[in-house]
Protein backbone atom coordinates (compact mmCIF):
# COMPACT_ATOMS: atom_id res chain seq x y z
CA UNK A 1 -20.59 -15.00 -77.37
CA UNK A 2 -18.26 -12.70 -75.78
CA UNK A 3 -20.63 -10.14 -74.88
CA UNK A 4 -22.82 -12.97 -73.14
CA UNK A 5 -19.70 -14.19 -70.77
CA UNK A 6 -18.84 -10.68 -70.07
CA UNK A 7 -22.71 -10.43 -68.91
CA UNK A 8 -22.76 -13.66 -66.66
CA UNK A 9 -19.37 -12.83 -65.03
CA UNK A 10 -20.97 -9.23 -63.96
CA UNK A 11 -24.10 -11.19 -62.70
CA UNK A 12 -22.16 -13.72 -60.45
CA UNK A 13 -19.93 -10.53 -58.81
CA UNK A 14 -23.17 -8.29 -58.27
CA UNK A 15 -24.61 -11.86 -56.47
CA UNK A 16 -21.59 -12.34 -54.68
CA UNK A 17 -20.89 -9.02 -53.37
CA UNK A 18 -24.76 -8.55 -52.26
CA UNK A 19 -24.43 -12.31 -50.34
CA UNK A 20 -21.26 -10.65 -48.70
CA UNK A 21 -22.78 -7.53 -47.88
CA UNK A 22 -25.73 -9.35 -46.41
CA UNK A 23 -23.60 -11.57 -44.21
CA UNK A 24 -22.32 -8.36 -42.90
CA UNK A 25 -25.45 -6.88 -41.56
CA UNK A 26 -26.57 -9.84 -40.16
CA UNK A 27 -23.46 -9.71 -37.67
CA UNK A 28 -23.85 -6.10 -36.91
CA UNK A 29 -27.17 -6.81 -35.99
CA UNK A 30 -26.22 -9.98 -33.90
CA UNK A 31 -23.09 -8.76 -32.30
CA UNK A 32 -19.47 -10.14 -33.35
CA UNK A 33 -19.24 -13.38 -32.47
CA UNK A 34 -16.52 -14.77 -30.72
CA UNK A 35 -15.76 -11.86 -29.30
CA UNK A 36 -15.05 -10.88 -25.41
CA UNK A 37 -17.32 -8.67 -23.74
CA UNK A 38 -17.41 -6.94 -21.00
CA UNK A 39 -21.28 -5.42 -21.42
CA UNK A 40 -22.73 -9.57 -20.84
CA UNK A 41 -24.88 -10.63 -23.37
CA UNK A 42 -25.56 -14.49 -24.77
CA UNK A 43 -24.18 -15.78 -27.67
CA UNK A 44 -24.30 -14.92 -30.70
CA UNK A 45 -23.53 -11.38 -29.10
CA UNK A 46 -20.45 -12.01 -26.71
CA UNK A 47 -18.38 -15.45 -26.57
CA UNK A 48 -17.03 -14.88 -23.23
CA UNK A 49 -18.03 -12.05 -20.97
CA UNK A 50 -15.85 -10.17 -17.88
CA UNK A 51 -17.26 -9.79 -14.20
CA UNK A 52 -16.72 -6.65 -12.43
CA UNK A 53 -19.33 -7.36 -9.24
CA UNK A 54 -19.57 -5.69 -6.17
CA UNK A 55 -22.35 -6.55 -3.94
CA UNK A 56 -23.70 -4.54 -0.68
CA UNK A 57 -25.40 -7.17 1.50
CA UNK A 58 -27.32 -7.33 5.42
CA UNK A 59 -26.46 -10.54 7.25
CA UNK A 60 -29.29 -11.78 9.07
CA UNK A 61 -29.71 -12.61 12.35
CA UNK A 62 -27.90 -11.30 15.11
CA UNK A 63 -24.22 -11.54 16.07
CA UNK A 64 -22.99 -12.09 20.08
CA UNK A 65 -20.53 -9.39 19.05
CA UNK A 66 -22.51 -7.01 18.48
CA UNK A 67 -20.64 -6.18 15.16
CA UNK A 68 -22.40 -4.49 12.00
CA UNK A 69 -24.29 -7.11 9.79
CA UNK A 70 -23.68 -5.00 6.68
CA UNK A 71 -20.82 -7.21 4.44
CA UNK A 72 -19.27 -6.39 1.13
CA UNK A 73 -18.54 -8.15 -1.38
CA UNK A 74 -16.07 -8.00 -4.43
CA UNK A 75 -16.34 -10.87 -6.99
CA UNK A 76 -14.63 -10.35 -10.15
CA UNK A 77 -14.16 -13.15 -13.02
CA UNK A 78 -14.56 -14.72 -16.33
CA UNK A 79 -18.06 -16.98 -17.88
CA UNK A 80 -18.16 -18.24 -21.02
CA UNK A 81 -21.22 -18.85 -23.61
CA UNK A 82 -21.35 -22.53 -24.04
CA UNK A 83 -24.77 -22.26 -25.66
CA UNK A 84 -27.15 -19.82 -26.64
CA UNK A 85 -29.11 -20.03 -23.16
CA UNK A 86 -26.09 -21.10 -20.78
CA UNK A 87 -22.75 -19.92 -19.64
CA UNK A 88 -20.17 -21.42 -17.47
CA UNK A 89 -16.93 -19.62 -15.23
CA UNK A 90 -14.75 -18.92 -12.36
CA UNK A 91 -14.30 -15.77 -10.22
CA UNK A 92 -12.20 -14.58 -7.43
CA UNK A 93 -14.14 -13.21 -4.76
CA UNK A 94 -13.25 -10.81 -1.94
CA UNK A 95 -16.02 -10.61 1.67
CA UNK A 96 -15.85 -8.33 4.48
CA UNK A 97 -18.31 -9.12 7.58
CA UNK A 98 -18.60 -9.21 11.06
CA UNK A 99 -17.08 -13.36 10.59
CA UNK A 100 -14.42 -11.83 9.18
CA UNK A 101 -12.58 -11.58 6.10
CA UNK A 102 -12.48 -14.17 3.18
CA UNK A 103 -10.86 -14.14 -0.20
CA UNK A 104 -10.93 -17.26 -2.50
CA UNK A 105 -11.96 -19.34 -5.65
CA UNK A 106 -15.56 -19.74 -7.15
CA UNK A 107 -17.37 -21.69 -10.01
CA UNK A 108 -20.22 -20.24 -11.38
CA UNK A 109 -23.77 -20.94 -13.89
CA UNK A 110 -25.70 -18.64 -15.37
CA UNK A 111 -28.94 -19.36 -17.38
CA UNK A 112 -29.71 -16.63 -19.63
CA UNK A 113 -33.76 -15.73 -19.63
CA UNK A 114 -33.53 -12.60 -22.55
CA UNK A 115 -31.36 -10.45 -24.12
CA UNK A 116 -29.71 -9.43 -20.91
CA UNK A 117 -31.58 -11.20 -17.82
CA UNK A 118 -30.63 -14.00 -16.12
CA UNK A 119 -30.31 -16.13 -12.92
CA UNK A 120 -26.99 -17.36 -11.67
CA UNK A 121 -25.40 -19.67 -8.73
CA UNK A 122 -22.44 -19.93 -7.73
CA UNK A 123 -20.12 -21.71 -4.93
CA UNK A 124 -16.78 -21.38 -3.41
CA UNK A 125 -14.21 -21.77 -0.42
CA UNK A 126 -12.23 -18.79 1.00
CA UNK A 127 -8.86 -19.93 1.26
CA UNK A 128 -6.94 -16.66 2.55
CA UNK A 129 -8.93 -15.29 5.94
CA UNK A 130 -8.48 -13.17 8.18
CA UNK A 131 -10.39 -11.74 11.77
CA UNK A 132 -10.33 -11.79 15.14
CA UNK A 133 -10.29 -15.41 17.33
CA UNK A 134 -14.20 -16.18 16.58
CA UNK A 135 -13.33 -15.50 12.52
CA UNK A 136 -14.23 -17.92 9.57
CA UNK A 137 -12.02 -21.12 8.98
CA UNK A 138 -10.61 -22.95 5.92
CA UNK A 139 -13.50 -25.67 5.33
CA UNK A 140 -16.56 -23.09 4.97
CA UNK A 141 -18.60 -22.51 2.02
CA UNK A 142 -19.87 -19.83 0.16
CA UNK A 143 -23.30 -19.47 -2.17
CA UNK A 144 -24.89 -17.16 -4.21
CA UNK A 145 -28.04 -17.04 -6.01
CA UNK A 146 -29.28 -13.79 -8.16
CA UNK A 147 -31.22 -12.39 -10.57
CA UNK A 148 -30.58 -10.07 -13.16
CA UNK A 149 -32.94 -8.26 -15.03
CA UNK A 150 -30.08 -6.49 -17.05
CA UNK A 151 -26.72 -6.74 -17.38
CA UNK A 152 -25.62 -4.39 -14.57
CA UNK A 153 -27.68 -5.00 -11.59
CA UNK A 154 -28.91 -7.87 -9.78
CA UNK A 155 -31.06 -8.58 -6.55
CA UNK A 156 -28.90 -11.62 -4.62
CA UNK A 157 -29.05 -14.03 -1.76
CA UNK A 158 -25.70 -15.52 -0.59
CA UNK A 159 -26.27 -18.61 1.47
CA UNK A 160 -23.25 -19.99 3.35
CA UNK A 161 -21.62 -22.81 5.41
CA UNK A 162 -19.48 -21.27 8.11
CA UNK A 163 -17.00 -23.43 9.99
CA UNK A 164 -15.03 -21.82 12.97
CA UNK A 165 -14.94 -21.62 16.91
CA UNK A 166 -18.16 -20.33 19.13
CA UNK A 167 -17.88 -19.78 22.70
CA UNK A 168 -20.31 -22.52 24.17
CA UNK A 169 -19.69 -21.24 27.75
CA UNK A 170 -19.13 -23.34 31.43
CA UNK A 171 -20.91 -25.83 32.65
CA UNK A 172 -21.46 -26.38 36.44
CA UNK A 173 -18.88 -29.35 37.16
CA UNK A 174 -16.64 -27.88 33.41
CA UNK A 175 -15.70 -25.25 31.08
CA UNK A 176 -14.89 -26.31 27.51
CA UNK A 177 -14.99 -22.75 26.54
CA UNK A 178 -14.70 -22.65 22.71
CA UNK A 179 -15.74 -25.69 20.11
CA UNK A 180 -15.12 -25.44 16.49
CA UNK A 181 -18.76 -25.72 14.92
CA UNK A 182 -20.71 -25.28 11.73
CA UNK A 183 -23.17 -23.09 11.09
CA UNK A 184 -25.64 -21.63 8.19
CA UNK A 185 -25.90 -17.78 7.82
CA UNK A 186 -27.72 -15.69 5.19
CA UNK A 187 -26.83 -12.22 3.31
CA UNK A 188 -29.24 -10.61 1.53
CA UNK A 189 -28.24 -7.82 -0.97
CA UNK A 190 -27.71 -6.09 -4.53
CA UNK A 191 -24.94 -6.28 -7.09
CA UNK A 192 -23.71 -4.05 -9.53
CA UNK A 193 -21.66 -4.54 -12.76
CA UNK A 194 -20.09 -3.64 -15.84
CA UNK A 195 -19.03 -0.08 -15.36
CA UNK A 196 -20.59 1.09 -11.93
CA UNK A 197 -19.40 -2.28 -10.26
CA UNK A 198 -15.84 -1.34 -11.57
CA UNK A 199 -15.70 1.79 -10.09
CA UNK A 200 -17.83 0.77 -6.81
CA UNK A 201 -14.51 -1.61 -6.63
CA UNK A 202 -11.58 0.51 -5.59
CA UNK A 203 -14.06 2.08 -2.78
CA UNK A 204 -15.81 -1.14 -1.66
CA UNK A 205 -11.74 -2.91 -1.05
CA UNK A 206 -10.63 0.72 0.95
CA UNK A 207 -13.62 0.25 3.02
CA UNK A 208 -13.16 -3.41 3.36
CA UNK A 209 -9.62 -2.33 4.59
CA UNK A 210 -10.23 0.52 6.60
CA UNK A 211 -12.77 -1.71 8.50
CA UNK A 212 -10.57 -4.47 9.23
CA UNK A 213 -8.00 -2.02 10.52
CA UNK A 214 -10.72 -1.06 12.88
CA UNK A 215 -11.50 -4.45 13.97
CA UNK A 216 -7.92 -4.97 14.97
CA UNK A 217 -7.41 -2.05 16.69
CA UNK A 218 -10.93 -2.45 19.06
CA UNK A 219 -9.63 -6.21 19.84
């Protein structure tokens, strides 16, 4: 009788320990989850994820100032996995054009399509600007749409609402000069992250500065 206890107490550990085991290898193989990421990935791999962007975009159309239509963009933030497929966050985003400069809040979506693709939209309001007297106001809007087919680079299209003063010139009998208007502009672009968009950072936010330096010095 003693021999047969003995016998089903080592049968239950050698089960229990291979269950354990087993459990183990299943979240190697998964990722940890719950954890925070800063390589994106869905769930079960990452639980939250870290945004180091920085985007290179050309504005089109043309300008009456005759300014570049590259812009630059710095976005940095935070999404989290609320399901297996979706993910949810904020950023802080930094933009450097020829309408001037704009830093501010965003909300963001991504829909995950694989392992690391995915499309994402996002929209937000500069609150701090800067530029010369035909700059950006408070009250404009700023979109993006990409794709990512991994988790570093993406092909993007920011669409935006700009509100701020145009010159609409003199009439024969008046001359109202400048009106504060609304307008639609589109950037077209790529976007790094992960590693290369946090070092293209540092560089993208010098040249962002050493440009509006220039601006103020040729007004």
């Amino acid at each position: 009788m003693h021999r047969f206890i003995v016998l089903c107490a080592a049968l239950l550990l050698a089960r229990s320990e291979g269950a354990s085991g087993q459990a183990a290898r299943d979240s190697a193989a998964g990722g940890a989850p719950g954890r925070m990421c800063h390589r994106a990935r869905p769930k079960p791999g990452c639980a939250a994820f870290i945004l180091t962007n920085f985007g290179s975009y050309v504005m089109l159309g043309t300008a009456a100032s005759g300014n570049t239509p590259l812009r630059a963009v710095v976005d940095w933030g935070l999404m989290a996995n609320v399901s297996a497929r979706n993910a949810i966050g904020a950023s802080v985003f930094v933009s450097a054009d020829r309408d001037g400069f704009g830093a501010g809040p965003a909300l963001r979506y991504r829909r995950w399509i694989g392992r690391s693709a995915s499309v994402e939209v996002a929209v937000g309001a500069p609150l701090a600007i800067g530029g010369d007297r035909y700059k950006m106001e408070t009250g404009s809007v700023f979109g993006l749409v990409k794709w990512s087919p991994n988790h570093w680079f993406a092909v993007a299209a920011r669409p935006d609402l700009i509100h701020g003063l145009v010159f609409v010139g003199c009439g024969p009998t008046s001359c109202p000069g400048d009106e504060v208007q609304s307008r639609v502009r589109l950037s077209l672009g790529v976007e790094i992250g992960w590693v290369p968009g946090l070092a293209a950072t540092p560089l993208g936010l010098l040249a962002m500065l050493f440009a509006a330096v220039a601006s103020g010095g040729s007004n």
